[in-house]
PDB file of N, CA and C in Angstrom:
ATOM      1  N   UNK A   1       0.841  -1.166   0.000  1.00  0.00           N
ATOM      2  CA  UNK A   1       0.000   0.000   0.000  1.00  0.00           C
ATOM      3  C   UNK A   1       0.887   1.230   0.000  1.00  0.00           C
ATOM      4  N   UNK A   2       0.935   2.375  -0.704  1.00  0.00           N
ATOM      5  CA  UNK A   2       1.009   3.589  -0.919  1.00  0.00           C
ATOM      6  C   UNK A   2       0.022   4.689  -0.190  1.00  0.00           C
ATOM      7  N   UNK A   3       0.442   5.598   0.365  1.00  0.00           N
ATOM      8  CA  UNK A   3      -0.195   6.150   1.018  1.00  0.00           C
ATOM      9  C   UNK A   3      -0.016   7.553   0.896  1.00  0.00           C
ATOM     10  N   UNK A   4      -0.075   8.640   0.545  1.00  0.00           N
ATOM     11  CA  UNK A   4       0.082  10.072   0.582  1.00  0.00           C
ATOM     12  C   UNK A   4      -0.955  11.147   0.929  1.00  0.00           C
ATOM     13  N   UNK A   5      -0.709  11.960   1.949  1.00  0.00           N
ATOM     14  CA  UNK A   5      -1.392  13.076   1.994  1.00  0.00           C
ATOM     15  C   UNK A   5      -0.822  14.195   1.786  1.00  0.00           C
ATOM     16  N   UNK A   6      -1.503  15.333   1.078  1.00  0.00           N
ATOM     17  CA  UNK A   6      -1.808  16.190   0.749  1.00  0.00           C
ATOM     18  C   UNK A   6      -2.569  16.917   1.856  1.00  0.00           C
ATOM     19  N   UNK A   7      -2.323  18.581   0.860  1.00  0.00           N
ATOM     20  CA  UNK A   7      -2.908  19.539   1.829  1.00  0.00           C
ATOM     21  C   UNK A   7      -4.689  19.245   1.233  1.00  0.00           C
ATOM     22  N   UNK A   8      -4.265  18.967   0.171  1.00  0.00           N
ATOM     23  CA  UNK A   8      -6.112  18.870  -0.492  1.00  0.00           C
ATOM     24  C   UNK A   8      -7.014  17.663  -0.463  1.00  0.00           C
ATOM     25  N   UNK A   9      -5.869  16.596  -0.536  1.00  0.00           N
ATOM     26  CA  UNK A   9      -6.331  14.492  -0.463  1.00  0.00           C
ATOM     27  C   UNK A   9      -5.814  14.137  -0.447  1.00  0.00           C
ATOM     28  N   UNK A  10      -5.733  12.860  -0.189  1.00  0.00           N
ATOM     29  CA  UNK A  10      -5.002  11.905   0.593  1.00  0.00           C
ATOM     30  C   UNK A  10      -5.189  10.813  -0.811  1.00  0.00           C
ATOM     31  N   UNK A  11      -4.227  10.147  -1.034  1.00  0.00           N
ATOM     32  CA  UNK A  11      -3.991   9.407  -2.825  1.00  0.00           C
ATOM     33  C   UNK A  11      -3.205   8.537  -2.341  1.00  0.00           C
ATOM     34  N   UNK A  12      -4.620   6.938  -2.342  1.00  0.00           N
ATOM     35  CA  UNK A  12      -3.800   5.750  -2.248  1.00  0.00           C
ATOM     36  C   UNK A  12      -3.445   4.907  -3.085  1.00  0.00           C
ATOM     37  N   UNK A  13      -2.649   4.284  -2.953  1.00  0.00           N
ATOM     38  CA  UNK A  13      -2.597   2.930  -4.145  1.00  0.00           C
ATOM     39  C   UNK A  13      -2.447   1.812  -3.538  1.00  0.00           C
ATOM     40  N   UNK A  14      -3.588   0.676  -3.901  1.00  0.00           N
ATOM     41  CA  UNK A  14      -3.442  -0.559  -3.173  1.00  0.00           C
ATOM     42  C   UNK A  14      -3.286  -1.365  -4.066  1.00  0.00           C
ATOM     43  N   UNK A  15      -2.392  -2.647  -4.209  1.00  0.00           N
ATOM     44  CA  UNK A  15      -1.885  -3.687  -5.057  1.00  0.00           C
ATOM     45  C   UNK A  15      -2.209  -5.117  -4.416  1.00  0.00           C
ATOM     46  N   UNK A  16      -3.201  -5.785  -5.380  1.00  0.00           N
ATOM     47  CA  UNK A  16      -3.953  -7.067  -4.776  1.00  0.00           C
ATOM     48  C   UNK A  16      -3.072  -8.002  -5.370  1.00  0.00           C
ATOM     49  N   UNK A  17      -3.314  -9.509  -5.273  1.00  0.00           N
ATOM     50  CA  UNK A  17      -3.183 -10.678  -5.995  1.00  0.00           C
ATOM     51  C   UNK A  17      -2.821 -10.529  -7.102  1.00  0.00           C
ATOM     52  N   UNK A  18      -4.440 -10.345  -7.716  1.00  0.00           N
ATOM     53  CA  UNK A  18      -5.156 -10.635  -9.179  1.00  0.00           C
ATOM     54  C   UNK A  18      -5.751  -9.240  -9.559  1.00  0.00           C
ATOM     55  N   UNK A  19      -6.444  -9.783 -10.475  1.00  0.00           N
ATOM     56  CA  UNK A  19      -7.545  -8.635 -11.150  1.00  0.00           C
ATOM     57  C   UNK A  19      -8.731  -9.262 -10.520  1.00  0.00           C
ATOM     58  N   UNK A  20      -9.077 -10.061 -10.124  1.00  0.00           N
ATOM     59  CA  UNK A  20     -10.653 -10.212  -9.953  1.00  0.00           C
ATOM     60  C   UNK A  20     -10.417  -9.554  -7.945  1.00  0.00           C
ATOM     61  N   UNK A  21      -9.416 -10.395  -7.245  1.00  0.00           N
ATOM     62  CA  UNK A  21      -9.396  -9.695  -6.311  1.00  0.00           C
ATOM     63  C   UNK A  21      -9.540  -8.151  -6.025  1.00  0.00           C
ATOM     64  N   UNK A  22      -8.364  -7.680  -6.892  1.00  0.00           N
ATOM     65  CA  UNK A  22      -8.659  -5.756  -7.056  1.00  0.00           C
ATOM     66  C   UNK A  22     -10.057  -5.462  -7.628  1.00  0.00           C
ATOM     67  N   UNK A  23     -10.922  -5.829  -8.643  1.00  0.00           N
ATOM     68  CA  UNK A  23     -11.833  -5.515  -8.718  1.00  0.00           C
ATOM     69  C   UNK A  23     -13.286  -5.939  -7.844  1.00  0.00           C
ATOM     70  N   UNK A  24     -12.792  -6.808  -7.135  1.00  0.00           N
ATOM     71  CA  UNK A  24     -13.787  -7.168  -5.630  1.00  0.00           C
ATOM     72  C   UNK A  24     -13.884  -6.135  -4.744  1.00  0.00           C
ATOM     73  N   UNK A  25     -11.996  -5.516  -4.586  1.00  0.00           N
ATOM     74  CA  UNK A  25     -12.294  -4.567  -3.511  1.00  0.00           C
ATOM     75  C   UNK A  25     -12.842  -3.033  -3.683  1.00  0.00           C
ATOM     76  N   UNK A  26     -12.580  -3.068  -5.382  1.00  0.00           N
ATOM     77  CA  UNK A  26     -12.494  -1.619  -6.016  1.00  0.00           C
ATOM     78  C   UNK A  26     -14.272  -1.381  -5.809  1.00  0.00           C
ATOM     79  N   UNK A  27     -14.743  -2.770  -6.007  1.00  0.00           N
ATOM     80  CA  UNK A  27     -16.539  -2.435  -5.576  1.00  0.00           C
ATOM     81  C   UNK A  27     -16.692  -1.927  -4.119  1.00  0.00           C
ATOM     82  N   UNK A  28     -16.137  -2.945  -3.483  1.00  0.00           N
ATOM     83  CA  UNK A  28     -16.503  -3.055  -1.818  1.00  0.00           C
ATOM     84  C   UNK A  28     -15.946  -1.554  -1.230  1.00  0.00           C
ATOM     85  N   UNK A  29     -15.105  -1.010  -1.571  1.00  0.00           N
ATOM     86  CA  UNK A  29     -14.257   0.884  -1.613  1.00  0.00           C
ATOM     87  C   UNK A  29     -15.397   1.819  -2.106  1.00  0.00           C
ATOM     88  N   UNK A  30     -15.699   1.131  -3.325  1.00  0.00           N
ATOM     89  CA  UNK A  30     -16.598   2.529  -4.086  1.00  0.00           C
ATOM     90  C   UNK A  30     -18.043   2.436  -3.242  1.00  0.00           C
ATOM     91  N   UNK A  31     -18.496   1.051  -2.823  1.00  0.00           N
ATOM     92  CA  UNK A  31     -19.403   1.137  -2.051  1.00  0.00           C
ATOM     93  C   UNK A  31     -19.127   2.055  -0.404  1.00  0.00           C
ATOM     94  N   UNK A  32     -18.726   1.495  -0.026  1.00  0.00           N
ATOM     95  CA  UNK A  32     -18.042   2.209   1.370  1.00  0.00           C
ATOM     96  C   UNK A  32     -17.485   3.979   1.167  1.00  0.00           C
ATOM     97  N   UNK A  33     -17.074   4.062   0.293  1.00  0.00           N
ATOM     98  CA  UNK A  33     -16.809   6.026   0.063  1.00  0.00           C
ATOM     99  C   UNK A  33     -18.212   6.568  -0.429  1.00  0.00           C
ATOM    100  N   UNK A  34     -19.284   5.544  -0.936  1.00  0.00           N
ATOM    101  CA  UNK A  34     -20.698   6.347  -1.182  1.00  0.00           C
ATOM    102  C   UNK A  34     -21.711   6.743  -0.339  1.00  0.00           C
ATOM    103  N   UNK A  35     -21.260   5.253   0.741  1.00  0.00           N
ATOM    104  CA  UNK A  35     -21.808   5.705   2.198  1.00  0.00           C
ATOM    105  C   UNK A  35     -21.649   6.899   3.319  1.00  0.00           C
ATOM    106  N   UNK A  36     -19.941   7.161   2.966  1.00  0.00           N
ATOM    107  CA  UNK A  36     -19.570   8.235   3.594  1.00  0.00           C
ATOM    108  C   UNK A  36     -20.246   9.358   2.519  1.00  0.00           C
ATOM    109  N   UNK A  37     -20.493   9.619   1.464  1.00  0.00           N
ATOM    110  CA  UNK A  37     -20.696  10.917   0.886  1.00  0.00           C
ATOM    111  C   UNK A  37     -19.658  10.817   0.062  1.00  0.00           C
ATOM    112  N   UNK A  38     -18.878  10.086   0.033  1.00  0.00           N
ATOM    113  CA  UNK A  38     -17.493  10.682  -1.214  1.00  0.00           C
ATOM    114  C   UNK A  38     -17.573   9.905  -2.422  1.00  0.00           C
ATOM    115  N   UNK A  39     -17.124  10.888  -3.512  1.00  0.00           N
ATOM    116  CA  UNK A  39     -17.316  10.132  -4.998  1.00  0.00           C
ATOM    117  C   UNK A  39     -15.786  10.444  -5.481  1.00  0.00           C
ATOM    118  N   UNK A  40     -14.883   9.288  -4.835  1.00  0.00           N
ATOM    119  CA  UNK A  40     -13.381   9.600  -5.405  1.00  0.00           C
ATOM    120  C   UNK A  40     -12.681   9.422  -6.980  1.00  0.00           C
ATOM    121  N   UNK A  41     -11.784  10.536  -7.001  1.00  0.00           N
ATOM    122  CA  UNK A  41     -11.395   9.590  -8.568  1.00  0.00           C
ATOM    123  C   UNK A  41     -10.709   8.054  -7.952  1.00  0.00           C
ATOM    124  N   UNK A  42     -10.969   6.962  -8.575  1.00  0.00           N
ATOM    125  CA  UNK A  42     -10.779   5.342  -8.737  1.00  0.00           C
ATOM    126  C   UNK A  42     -11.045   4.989  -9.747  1.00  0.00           C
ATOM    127  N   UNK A  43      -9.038   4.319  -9.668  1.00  0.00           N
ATOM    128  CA  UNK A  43      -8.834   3.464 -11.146  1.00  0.00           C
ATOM    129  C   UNK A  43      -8.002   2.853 -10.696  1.00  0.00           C
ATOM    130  N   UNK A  44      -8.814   1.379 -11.973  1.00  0.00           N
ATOM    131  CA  UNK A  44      -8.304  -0.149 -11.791  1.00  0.00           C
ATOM    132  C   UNK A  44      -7.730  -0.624 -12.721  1.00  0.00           C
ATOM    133  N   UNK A  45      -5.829  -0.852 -12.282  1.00  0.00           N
ATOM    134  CA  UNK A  45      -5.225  -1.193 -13.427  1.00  0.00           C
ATOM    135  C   UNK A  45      -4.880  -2.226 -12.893  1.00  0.00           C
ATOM    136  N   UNK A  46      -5.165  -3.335 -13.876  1.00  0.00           N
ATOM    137  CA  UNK A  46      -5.318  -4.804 -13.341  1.00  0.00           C
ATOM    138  C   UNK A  46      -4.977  -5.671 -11.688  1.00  0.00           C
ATOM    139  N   UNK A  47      -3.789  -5.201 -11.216  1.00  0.00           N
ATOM    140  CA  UNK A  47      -3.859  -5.780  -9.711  1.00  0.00           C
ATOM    141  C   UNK A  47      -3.788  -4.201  -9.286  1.00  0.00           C
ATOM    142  N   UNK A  48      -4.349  -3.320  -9.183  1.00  0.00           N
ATOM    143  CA  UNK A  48      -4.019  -2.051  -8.519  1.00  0.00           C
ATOM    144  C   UNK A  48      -4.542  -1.378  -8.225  1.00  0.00           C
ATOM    145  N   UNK A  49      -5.470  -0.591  -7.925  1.00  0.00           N
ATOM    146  CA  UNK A  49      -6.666   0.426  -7.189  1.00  0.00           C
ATOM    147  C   UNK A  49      -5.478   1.614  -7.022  1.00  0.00           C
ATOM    148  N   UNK A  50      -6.108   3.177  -7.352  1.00  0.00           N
ATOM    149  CA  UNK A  50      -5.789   3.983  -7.152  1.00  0.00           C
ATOM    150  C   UNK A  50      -6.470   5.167  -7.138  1.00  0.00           C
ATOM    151  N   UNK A  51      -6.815   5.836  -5.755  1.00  0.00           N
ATOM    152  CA  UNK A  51      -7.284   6.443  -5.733  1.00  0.00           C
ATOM    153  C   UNK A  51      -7.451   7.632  -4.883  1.00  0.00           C
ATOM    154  N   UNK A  52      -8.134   8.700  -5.072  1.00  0.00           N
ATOM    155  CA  UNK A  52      -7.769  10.102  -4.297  1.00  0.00           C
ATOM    156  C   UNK A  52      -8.867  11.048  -3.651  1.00  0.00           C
ATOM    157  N   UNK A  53      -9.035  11.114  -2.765  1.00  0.00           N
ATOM    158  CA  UNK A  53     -10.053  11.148  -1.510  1.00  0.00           C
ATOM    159  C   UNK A  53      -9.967  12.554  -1.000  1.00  0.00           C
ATOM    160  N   UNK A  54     -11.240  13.235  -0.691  1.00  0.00           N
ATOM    161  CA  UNK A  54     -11.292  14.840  -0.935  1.00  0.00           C
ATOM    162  C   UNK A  54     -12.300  15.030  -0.171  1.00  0.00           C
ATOM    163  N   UNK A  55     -12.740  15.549   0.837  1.00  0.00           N
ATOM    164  CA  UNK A  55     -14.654  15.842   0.988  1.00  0.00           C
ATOM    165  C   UNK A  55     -14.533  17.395   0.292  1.00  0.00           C
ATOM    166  N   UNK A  56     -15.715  17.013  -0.785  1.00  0.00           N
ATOM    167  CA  UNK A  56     -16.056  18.169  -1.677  1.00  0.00           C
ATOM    168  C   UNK A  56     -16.767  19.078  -1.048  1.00  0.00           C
ATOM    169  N   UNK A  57     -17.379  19.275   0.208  1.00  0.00           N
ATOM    170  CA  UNK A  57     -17.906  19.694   0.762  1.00  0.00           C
ATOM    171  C   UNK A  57     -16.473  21.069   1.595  1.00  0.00           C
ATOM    172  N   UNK A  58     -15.877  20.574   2.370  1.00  0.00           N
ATOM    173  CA  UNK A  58     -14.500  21.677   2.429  1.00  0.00           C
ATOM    174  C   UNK A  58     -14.279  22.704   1.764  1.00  0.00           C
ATOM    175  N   UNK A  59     -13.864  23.627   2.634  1.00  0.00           N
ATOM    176  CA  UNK A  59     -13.542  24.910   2.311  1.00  0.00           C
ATOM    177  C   UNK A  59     -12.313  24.862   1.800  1.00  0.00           C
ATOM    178  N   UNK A  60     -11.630  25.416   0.572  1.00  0.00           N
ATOM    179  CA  UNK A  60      -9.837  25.443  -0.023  1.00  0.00           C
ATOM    180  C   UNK A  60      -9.849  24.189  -0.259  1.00  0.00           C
ATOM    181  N   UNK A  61     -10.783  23.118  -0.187  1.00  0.00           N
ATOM    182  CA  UNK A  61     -10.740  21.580  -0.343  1.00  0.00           C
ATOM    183  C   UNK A  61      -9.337  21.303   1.024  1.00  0.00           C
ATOM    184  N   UNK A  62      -9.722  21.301   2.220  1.00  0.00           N
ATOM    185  CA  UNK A  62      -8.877  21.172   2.899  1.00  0.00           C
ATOM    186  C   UNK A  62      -8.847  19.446   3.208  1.00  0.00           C
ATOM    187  N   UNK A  63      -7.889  19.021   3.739  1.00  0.00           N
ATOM    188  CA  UNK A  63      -7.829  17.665   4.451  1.00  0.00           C
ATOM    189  C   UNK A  63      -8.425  17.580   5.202  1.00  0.00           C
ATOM    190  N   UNK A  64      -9.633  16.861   5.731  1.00  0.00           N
ATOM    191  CA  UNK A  64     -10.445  16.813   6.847  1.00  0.00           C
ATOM    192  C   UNK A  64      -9.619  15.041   7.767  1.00  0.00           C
ATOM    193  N   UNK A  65     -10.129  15.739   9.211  1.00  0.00           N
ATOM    194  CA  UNK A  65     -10.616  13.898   9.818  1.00  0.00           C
ATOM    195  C   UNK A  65     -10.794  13.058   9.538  1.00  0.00           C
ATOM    196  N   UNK A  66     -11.961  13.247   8.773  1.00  0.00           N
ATOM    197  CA  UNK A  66     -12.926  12.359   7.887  1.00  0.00           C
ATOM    198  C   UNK A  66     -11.953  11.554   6.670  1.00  0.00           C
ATOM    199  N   UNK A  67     -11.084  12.576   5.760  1.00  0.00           N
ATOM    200  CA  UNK A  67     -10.890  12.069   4.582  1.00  0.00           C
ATOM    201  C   UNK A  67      -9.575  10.791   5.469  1.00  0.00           C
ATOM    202  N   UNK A  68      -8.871  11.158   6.127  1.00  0.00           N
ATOM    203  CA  UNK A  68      -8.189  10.262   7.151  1.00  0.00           C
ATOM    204  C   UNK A  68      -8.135   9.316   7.617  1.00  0.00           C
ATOM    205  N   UNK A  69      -9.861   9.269   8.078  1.00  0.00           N
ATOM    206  CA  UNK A  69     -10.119   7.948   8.809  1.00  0.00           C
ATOM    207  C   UNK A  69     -10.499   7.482   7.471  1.00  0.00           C
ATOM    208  N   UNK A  70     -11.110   7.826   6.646  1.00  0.00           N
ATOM    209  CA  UNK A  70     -11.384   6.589   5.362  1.00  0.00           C
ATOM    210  C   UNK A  70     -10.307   5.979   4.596  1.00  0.00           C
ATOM    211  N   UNK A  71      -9.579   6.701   4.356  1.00  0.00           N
ATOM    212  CA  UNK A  71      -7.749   6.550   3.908  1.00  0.00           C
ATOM    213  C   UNK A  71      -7.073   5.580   4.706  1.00  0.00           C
ATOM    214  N   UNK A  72      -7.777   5.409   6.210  1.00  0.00           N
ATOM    215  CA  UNK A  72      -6.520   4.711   6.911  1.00  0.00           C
ATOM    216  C   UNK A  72      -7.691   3.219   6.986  1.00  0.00           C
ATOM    217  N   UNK A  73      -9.167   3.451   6.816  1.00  0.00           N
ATOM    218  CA  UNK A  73      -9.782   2.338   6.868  1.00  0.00           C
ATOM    219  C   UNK A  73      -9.695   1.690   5.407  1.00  0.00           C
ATOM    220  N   UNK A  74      -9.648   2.476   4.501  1.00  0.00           N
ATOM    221  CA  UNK A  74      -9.452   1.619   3.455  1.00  0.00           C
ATOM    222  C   UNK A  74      -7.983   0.622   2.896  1.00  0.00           C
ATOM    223  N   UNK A  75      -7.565   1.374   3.577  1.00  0.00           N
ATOM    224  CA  UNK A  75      -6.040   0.287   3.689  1.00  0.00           C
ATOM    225  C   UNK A  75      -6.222  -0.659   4.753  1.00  0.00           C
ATOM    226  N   UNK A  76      -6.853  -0.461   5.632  1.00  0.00           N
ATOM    227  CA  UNK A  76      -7.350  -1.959   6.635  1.00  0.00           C
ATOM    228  C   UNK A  76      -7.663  -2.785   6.057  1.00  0.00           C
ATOM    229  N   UNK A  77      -8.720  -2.440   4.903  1.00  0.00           N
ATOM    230  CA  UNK A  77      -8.916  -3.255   4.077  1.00  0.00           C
ATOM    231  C   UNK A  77      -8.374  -4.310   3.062  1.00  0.00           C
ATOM    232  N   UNK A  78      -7.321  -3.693   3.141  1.00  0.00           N
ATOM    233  CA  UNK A  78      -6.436  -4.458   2.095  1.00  0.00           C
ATOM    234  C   UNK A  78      -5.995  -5.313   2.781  1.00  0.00           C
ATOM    235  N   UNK A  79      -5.808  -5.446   3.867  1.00  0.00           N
ATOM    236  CA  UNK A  79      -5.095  -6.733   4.419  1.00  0.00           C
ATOM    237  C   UNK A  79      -6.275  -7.312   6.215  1.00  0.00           C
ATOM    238  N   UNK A  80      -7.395  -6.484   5.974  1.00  0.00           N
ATOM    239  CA  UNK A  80      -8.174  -7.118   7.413  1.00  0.00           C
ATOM    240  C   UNK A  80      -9.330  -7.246   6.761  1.00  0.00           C
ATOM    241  N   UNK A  81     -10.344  -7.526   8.282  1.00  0.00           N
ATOM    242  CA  UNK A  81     -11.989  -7.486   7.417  1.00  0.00           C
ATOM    243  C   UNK A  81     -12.296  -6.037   8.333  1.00  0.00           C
ATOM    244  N   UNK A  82     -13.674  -5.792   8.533  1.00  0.00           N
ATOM    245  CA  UNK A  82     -14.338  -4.258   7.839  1.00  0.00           C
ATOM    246  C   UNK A  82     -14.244  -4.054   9.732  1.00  0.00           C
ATOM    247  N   UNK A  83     -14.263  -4.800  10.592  1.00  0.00           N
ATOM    248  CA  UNK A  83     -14.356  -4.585  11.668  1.00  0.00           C
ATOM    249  C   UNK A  83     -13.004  -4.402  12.472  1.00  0.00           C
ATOM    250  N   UNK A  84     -11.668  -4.978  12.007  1.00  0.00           N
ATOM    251  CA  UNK A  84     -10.727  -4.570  12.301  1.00  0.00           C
ATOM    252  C   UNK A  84      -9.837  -3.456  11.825  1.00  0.00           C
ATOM    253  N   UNK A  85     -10.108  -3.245  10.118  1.00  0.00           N
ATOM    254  CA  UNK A  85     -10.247  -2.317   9.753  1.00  0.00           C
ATOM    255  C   UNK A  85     -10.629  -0.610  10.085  1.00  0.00           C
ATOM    256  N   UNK A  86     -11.691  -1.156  11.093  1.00  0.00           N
ATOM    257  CA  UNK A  86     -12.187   0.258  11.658  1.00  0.00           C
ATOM    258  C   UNK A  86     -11.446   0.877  12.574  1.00  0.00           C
ATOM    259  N   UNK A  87     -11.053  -0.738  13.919  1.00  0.00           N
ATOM    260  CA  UNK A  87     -10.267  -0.287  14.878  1.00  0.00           C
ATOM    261  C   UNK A  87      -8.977   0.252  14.580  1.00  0.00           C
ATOM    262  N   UNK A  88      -8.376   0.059  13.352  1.00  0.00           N
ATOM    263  CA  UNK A  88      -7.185   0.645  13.564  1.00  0.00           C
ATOM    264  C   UNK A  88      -7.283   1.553  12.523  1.00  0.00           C
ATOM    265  N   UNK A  89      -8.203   2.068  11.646  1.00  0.00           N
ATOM    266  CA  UNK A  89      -7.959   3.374  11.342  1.00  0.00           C
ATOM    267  C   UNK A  89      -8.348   4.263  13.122  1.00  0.00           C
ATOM    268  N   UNK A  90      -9.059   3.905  14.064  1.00  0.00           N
ATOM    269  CA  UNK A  90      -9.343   4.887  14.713  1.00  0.00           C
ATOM    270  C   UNK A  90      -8.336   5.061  15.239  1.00  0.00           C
ATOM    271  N   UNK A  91      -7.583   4.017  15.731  1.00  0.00           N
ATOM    272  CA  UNK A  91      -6.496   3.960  16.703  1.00  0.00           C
ATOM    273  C   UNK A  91      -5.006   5.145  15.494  1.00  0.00           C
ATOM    274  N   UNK A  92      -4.983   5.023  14.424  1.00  0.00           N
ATOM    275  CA  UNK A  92      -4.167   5.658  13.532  1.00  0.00           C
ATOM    276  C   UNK A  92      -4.393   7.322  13.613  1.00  0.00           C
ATOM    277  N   UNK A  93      -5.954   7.484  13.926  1.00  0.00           N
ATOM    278  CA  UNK A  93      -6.073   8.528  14.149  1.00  0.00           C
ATOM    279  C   UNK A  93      -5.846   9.221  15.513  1.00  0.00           C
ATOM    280  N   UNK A  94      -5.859   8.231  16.358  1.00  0.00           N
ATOM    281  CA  UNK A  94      -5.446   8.725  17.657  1.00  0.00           C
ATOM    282  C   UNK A  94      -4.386   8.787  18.064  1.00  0.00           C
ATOM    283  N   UNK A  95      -3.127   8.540  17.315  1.00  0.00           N
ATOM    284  CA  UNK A  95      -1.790   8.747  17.207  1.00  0.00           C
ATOM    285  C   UNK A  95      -1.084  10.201  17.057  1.00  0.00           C
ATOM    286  N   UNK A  96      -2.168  10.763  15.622  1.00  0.00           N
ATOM    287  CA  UNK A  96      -1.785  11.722  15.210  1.00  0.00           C
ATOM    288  C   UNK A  96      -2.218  13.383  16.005  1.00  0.00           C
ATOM    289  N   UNK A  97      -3.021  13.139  17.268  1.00  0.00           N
ATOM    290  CA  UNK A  97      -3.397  13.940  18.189  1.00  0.00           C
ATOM    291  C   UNK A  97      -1.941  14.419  19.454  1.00  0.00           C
TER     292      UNK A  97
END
């Protein structure tokens, strides 16, 4: 996993197996950022997801909390399930306090 933040988003890149794996998760991501409200750019180049996370809602398009904890839960993802995932984006965020 690749990870970068920005003053504006946070731009990950996650590298699966396969292609059917990356495109399992590239659903299970786009589902999960629609729930939060976010419609990220995401693209799937055969084992690879890449993508860049913003709340359009922000003023100067700043980095929020929010875009953070989804950034650090969606890389949980790549290697946990959705419930451990959570705990340690929170715990990632409680580092950075």
């Amino acid at each position: 996993m690749n990870q970068e933040a920005h003053n504006q988003y946070a731009r990950l890149e996650l590298q699966f197996y396969d292609f059917h794996e990356a495109l399992s998760k590239f659903n299970l991501i786009a589902k999960i950022c629609s729930q939060f409200g976010y419609t990220p750019e995401m693209f799937n180049v055969y084992n690879r997801i890449i993508l860049k996370l913003y709340t359009p809602q922000a003023d100067d398009k700043i980095l929020t909390l929010k875009d953070l904890y989804l950034s650090y839960f969606i890389d949980g993802l790549h290697s946990q399930n959705v419930e451990t995932a959570h705990e340690s984006a929170i715990e990632k965020l409680k580092s950075l306090e």
